[in-house]
N, C-alpha and C. Protein backbone atom coordinates (compact mmCIF):
# COMPACT_ATOMS: atom_id res chain seq x y z
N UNK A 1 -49.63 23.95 -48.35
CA UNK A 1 -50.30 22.72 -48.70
C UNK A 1 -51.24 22.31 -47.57
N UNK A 2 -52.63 21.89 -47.89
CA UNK A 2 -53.50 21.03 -47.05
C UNK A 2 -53.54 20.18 -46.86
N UNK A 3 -53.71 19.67 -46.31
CA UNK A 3 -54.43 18.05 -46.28
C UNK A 3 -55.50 17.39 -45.87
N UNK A 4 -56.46 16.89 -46.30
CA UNK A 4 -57.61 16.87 -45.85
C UNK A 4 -57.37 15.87 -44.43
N UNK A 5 -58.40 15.77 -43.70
CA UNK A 5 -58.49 15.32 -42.16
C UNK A 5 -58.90 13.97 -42.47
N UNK A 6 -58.73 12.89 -43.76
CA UNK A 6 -59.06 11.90 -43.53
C UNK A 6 -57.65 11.11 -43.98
N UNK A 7 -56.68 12.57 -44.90
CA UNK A 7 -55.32 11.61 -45.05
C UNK A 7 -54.71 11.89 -43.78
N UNK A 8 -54.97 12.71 -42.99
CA UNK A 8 -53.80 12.91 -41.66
C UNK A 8 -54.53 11.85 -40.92
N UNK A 9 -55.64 11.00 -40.81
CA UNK A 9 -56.26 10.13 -40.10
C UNK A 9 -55.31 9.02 -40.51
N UNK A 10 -55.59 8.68 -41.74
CA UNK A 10 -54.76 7.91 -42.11
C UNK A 10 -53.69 7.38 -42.14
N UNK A 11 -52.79 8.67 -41.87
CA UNK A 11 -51.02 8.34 -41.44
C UNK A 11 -51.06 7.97 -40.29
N UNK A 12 -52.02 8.62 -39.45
CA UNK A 12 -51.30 8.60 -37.78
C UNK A 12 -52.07 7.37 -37.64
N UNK A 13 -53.08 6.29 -38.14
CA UNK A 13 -53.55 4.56 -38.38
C UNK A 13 -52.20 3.91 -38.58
N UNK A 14 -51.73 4.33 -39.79
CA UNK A 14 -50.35 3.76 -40.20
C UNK A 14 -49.58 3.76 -39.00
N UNK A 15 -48.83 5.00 -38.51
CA UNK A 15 -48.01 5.44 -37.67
C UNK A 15 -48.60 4.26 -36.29
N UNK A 16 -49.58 4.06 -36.05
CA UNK A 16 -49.61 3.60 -34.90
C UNK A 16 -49.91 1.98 -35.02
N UNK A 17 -49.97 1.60 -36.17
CA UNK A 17 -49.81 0.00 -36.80
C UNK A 17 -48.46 -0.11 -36.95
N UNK A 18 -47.57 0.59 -37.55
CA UNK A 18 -45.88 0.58 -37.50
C UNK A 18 -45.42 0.47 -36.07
N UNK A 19 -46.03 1.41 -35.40
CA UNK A 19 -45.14 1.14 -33.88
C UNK A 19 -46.08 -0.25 -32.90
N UNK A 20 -46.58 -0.63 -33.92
CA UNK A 20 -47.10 -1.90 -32.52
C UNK A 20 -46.68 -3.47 -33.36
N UNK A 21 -46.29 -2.97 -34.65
CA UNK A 21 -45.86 -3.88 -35.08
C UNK A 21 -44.72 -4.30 -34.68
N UNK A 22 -43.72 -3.07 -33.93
CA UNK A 22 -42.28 -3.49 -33.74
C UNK A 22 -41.79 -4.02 -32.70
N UNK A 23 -40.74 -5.28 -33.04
CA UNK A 23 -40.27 -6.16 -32.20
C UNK A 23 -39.92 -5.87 -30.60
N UNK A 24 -40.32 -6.45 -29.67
CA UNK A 24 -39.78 -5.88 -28.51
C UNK A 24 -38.70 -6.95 -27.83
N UNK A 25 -37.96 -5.80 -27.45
CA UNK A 25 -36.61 -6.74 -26.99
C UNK A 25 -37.07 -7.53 -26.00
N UNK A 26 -36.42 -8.71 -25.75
CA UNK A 26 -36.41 -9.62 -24.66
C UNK A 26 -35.57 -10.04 -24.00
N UNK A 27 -35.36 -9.17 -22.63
CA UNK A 27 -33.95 -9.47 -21.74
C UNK A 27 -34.24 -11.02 -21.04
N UNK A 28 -33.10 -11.57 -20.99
CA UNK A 28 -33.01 -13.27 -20.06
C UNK A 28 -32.39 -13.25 -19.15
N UNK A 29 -31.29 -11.92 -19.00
CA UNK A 29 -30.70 -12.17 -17.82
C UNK A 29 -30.48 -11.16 -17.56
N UNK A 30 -28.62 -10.68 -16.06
CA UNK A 30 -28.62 -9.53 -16.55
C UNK A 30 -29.03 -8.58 -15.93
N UNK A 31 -30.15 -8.54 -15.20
CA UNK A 31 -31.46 -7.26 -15.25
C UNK A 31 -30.42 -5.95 -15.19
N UNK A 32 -29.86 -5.63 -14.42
CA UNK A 32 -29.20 -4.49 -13.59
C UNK A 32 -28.59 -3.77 -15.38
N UNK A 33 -27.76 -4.54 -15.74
CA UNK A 33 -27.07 -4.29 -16.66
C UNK A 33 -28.03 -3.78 -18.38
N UNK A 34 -28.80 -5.02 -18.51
CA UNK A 34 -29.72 -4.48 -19.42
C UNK A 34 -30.85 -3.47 -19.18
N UNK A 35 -30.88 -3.05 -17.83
CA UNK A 35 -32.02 -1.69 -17.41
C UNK A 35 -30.72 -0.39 -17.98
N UNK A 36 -29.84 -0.86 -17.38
CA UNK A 36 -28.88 0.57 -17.93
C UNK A 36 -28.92 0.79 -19.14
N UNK A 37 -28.90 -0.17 -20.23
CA UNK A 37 -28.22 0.39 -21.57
C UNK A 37 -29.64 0.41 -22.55
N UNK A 38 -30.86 0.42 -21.39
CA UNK A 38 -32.21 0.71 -22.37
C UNK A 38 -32.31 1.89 -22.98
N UNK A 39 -32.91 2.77 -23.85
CA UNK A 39 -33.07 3.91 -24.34
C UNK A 39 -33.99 4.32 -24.16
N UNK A 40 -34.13 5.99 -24.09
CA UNK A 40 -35.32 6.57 -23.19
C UNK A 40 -36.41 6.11 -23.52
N UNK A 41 -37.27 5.63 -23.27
CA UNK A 41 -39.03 5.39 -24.13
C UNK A 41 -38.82 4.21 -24.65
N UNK A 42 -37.63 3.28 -24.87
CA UNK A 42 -37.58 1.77 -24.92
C UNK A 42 -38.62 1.25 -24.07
N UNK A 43 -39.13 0.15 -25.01
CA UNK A 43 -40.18 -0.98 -24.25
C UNK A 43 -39.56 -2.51 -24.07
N UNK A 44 -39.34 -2.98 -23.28
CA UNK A 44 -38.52 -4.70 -23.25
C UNK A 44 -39.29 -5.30 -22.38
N UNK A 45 -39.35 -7.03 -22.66
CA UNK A 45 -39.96 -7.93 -21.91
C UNK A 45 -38.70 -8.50 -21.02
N UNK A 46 -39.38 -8.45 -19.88
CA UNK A 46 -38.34 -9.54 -19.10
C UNK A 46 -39.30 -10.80 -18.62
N UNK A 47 -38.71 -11.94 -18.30
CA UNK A 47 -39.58 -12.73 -17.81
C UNK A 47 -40.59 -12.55 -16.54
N UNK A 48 -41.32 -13.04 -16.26
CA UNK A 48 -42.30 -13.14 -14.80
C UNK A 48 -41.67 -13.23 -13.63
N UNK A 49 -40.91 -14.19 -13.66
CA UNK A 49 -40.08 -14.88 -13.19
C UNK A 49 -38.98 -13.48 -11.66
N UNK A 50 -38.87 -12.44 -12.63
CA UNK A 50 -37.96 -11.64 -12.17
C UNK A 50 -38.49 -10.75 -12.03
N UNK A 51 -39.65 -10.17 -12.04
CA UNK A 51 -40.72 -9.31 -11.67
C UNK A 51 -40.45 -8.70 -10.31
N UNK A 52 -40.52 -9.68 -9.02
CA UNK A 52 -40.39 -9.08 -7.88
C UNK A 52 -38.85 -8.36 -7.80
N UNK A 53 -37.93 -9.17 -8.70
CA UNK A 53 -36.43 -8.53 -8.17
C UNK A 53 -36.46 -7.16 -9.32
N UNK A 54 -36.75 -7.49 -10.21
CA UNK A 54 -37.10 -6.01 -10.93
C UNK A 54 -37.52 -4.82 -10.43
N UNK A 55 -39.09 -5.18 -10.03
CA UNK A 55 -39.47 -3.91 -9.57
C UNK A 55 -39.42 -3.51 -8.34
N UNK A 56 -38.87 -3.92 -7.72
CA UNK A 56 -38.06 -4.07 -5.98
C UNK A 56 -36.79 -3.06 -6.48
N UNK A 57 -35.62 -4.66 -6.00
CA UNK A 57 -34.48 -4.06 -5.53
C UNK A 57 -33.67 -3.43 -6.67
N UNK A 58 -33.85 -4.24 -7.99
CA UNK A 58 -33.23 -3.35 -8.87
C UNK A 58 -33.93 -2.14 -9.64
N UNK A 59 -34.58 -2.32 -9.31
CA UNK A 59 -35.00 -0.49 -10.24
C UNK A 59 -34.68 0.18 -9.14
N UNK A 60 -34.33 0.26 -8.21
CA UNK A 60 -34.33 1.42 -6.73
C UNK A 60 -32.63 1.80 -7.31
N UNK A 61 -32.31 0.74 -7.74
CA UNK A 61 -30.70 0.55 -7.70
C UNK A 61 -30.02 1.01 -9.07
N UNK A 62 -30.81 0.78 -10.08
CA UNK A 62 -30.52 2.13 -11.37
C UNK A 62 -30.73 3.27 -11.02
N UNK A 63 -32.12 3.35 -10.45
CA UNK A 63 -31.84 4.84 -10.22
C UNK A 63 -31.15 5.61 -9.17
N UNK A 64 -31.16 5.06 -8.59
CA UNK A 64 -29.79 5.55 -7.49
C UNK A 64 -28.28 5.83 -8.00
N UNK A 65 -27.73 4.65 -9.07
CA UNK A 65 -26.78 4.78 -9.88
C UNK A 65 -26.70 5.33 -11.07
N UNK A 66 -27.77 5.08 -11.57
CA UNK A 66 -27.76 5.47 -13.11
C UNK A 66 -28.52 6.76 -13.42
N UNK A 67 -29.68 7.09 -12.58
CA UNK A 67 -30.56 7.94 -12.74
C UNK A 67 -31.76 7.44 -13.38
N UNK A 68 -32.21 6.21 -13.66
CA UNK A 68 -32.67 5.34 -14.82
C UNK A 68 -33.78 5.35 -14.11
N UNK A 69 -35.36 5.70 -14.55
CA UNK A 69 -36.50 5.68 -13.98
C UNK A 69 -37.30 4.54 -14.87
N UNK A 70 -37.73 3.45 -14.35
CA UNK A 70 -38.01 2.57 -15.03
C UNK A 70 -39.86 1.87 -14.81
N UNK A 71 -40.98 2.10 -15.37
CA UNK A 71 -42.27 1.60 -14.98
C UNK A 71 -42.83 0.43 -15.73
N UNK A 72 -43.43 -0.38 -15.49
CA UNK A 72 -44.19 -1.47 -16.22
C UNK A 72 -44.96 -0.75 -16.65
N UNK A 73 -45.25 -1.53 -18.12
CA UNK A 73 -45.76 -0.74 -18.78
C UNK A 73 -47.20 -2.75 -19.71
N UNK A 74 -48.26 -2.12 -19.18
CA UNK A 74 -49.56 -2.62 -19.41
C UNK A 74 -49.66 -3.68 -18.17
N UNK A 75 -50.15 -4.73 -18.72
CA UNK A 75 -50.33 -5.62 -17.29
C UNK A 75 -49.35 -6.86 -17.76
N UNK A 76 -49.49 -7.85 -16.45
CA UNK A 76 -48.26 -9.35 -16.69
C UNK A 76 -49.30 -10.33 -17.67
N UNK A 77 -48.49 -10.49 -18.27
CA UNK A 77 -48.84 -11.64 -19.83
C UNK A 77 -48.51 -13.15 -18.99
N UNK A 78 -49.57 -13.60 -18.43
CA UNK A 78 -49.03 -14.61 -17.76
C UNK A 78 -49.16 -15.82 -19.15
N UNK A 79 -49.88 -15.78 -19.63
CA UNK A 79 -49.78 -16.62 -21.35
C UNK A 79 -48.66 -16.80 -21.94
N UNK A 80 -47.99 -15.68 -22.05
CA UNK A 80 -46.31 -16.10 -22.65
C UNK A 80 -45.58 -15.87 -21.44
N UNK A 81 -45.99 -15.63 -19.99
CA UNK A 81 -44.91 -15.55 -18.93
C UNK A 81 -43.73 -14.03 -19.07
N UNK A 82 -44.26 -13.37 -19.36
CA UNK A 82 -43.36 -12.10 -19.62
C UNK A 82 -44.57 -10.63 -19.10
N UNK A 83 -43.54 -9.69 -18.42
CA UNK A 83 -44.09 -8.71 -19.08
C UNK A 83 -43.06 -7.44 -18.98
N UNK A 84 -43.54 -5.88 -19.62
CA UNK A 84 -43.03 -5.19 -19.98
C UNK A 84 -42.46 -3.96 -19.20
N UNK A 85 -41.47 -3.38 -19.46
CA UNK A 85 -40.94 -2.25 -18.60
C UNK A 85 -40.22 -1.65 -19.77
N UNK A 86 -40.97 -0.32 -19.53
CA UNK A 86 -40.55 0.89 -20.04
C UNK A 86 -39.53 1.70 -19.63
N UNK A 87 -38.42 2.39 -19.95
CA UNK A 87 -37.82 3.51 -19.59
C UNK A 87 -38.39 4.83 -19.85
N UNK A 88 -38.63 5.49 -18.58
CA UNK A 88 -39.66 7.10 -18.36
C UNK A 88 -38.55 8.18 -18.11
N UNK A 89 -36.94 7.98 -17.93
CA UNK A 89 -36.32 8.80 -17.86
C UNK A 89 -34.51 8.21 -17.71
């Protein structure tokens, strides 16, 4: 079977409107604990607020324990006060 190159355009439009449509978790507290039980390629907001202790002392400290490689992922949303961290491994 073929498919022409404007329906495979089409799915992977879909495909990438489905994944930006979907909810992203929002941790409040916690950090140490909710960096562990993220899933690989999970995206979550944490507040601004915890930014420096995030990307400091506790991400050094999953991965030291957990193995948990953790990066921000786009820039800080200072508008809603949040921004995002990805799990890369």
């Amino acid at each position: 079977m073929e498919e022409s190159v404007e329906g495979i355009a089409g799915a992977n439009n879909n495909q990438i409107i489905n994944l930006m449509a979907k909810e992203v978790k929002k941790i409040t507290g916690d950090w140490t604990k909710s960096i562990s039980e993220m899933k690989l390629n999970e995206v979550v907001e944490f507040p601004i607020s915890a930014y420096d202790g995030i990307m400091s002392t506790i991400r050094y400290r999953v991965r030291r324990r957990f193995g948990i490689i953790i990066k921000r992922e786009g820039e800080l949303d200072y508008k809603k006060g949040v921004f995002r961290a990805k799990r890369i491994s």
